[in-house]
C-alpha atoms as a PDB file:
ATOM      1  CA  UNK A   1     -88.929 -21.233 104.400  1.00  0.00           C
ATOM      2  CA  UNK A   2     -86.006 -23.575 103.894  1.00  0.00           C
ATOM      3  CA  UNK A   3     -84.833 -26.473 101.999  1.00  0.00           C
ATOM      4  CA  UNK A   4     -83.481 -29.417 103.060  1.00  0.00           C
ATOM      5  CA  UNK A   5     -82.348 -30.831 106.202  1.00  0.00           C
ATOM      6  CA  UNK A   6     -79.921 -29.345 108.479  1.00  0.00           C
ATOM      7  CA  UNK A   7     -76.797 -30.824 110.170  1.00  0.00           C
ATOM      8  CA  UNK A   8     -77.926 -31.646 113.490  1.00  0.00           C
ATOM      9  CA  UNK A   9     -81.393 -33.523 111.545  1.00  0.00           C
ATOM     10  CA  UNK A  10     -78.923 -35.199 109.792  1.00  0.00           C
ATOM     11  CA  UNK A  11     -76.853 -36.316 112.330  1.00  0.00           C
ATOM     12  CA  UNK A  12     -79.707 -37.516 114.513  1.00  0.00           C
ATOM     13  CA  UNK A  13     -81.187 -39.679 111.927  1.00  0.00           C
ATOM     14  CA  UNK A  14     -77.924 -41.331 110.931  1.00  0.00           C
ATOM     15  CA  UNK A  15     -77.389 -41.660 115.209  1.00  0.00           C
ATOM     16  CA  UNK A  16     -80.903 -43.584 115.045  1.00  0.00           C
ATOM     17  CA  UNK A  17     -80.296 -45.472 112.188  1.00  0.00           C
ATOM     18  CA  UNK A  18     -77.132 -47.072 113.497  1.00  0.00           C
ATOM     19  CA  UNK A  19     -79.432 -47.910 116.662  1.00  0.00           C
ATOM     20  CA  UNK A  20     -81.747 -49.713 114.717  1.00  0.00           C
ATOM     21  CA  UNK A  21     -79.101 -51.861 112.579  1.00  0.00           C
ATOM     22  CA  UNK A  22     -77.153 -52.837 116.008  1.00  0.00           C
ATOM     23  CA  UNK A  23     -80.438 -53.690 117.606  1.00  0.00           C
ATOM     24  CA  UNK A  24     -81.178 -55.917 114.267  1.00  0.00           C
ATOM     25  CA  UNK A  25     -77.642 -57.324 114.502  1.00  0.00           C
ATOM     26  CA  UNK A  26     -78.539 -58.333 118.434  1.00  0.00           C
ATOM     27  CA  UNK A  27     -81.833 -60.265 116.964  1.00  0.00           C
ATOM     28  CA  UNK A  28     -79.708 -62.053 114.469  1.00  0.00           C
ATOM     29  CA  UNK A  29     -77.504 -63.469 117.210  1.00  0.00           C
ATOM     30  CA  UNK A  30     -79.939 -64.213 119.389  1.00  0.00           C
ATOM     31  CA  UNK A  31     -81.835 -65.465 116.533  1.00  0.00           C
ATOM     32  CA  UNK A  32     -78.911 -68.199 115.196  1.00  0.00           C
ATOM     33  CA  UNK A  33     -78.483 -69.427 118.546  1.00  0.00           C
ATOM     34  CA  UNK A  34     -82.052 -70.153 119.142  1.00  0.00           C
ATOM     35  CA  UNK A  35     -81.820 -72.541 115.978  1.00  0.00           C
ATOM     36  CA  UNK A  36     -78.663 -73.991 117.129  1.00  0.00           C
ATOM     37  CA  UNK A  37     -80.627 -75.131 120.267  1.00  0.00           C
ATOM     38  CA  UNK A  38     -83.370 -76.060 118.378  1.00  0.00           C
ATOM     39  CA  UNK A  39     -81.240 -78.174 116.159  1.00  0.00           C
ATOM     40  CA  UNK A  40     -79.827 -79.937 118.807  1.00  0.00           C
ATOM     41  CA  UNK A  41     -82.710 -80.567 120.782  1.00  0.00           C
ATOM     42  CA  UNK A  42     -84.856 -82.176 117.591  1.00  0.00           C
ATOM     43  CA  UNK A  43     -81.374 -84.211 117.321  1.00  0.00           C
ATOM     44  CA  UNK A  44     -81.584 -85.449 120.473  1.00  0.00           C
ATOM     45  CA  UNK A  45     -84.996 -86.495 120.353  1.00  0.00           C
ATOM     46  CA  UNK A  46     -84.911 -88.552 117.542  1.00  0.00           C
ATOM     47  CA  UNK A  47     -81.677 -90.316 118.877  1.00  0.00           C
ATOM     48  CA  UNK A  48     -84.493 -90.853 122.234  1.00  0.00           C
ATOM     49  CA  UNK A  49     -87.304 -91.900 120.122  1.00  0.00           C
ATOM     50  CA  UNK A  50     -85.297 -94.194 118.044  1.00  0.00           C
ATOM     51  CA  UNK A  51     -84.020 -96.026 121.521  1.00  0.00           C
ATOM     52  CA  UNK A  52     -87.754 -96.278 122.546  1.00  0.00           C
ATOM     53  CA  UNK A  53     -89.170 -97.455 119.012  1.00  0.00           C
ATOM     54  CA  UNK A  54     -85.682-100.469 119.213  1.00  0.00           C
ATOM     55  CA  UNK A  55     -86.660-101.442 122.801  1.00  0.00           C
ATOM     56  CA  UNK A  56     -90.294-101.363 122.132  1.00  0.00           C
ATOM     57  CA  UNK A  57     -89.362-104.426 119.662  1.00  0.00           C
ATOM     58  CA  UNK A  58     -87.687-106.710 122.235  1.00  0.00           C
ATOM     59  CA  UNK A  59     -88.821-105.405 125.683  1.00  0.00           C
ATOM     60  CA  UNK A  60     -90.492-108.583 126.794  1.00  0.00           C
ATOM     61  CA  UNK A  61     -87.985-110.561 125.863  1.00  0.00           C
ATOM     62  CA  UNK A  62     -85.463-108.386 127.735  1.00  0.00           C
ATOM     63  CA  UNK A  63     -84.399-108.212 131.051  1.00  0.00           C
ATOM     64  CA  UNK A  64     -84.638-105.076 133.169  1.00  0.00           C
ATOM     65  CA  UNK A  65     -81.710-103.543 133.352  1.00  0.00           C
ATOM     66  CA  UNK A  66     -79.529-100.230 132.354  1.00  0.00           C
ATOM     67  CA  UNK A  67     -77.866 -99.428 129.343  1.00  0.00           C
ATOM     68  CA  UNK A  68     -75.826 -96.082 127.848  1.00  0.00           C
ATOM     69  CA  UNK A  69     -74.003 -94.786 124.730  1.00  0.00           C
ATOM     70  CA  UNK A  70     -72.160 -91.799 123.346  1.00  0.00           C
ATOM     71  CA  UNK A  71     -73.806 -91.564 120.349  1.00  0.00           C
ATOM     72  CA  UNK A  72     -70.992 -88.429 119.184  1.00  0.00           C
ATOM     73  CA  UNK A  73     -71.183 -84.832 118.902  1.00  0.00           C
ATOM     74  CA  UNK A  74     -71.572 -84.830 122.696  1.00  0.00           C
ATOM     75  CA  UNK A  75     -74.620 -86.837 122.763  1.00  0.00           C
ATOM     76  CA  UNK A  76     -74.422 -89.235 125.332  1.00  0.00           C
ATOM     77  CA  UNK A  77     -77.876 -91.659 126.266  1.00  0.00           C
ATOM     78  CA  UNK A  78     -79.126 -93.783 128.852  1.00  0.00           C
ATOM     79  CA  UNK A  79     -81.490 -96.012 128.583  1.00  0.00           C
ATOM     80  CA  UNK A  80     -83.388 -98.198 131.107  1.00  0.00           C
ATOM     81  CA  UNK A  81     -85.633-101.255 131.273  1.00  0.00           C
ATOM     82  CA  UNK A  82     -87.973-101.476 134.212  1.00  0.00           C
ATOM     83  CA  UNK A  83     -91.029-103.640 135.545  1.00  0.00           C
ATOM     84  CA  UNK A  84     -92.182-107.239 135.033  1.00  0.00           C
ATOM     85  CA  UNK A  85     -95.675-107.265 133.112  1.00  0.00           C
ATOM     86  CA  UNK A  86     -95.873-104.055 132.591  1.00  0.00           C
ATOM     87  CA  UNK A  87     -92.392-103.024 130.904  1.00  0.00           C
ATOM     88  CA  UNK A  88     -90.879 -99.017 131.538  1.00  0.00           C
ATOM     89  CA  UNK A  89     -88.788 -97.822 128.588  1.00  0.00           C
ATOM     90  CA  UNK A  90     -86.979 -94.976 128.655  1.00  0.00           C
ATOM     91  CA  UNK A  91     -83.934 -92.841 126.979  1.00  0.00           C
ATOM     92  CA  UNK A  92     -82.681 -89.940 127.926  1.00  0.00           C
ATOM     93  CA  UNK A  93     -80.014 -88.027 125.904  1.00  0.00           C
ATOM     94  CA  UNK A  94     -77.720 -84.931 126.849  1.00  0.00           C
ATOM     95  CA  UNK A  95     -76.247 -82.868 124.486  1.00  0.00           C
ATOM     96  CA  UNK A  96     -74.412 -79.648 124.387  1.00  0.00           C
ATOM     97  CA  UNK A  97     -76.271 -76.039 124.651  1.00  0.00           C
ATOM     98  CA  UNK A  98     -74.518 -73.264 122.413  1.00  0.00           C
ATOM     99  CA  UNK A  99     -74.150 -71.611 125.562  1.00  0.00           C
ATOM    100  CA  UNK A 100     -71.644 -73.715 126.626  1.00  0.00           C
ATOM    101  CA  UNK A 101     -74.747 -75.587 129.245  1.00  0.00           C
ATOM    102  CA  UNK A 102     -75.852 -79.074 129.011  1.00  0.00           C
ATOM    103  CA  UNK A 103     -79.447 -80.073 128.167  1.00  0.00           C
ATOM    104  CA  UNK A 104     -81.539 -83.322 127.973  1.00  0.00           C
ATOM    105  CA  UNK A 105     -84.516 -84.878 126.424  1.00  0.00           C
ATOM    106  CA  UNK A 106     -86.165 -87.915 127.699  1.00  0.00           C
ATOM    107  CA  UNK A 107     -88.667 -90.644 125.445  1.00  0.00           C
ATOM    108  CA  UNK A 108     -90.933 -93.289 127.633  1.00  0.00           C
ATOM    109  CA  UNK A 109     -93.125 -95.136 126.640  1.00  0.00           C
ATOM    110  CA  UNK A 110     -94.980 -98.543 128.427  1.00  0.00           C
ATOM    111  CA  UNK A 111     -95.401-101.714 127.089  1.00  0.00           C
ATOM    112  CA  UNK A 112     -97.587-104.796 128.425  1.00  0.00           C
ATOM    113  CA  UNK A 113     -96.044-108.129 127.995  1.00  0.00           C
ATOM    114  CA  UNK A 114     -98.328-111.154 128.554  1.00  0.00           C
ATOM    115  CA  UNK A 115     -97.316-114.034 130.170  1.00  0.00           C
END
């Protein structure tokens, strides 16, 4: 019997070892960007929901009609009033992907004005 491990054992373990970390390092990237997106997308959102909750407020007393904003950090949003007794809101915002790709999230929500 011997002792120890020989070269080749050696060198094959080390060979699957570096295998592993790169394959780790490839789930960390992939990983970070998935939060990025994330980030961004929750961002956006709230910047939609906030539009909503504001035109909720005065949408009877508004008039249909179109509005938009660059909010910054590549945000842009466009909102729009719609119907008569029955009022449309909506807001959509795009934003940047870390990909380089542009994304968007949209809020609506209805509200009845009586007459």
């Amino acid at each position: 019997m011997r002792n120890g491990f020989s070269l080749v054992e050696a060198l094959v373990a080390l060979a699957l070892f570096q295998i592993a970390m790169l394959a780790l390092a490839a789930t960390t990237i992939v990983a970070a960007r998935d939060i990025g997106s994330a980030t961004r997308r929750s961002r956006a959102l709230t910047i939609a929901a906030q539009r909503v909750e504001q035109m909720r407020l005065t949408a009877c007393r508004d008039t249909p009609g179109l509005g938009a904003l660059s909010v910054g950090g590549g945000y842009r949003e466009h909102w729009r009033i719609d119907g008569a007794a029955i009022r449309s809101l909506s807001d959509s915002v795009t934003f940047p992907q870390p990909t380089g790709r542009e994304s968007w999230v949209t809020a609506r929500a209805d509200v009845l004005c009586q007459p």
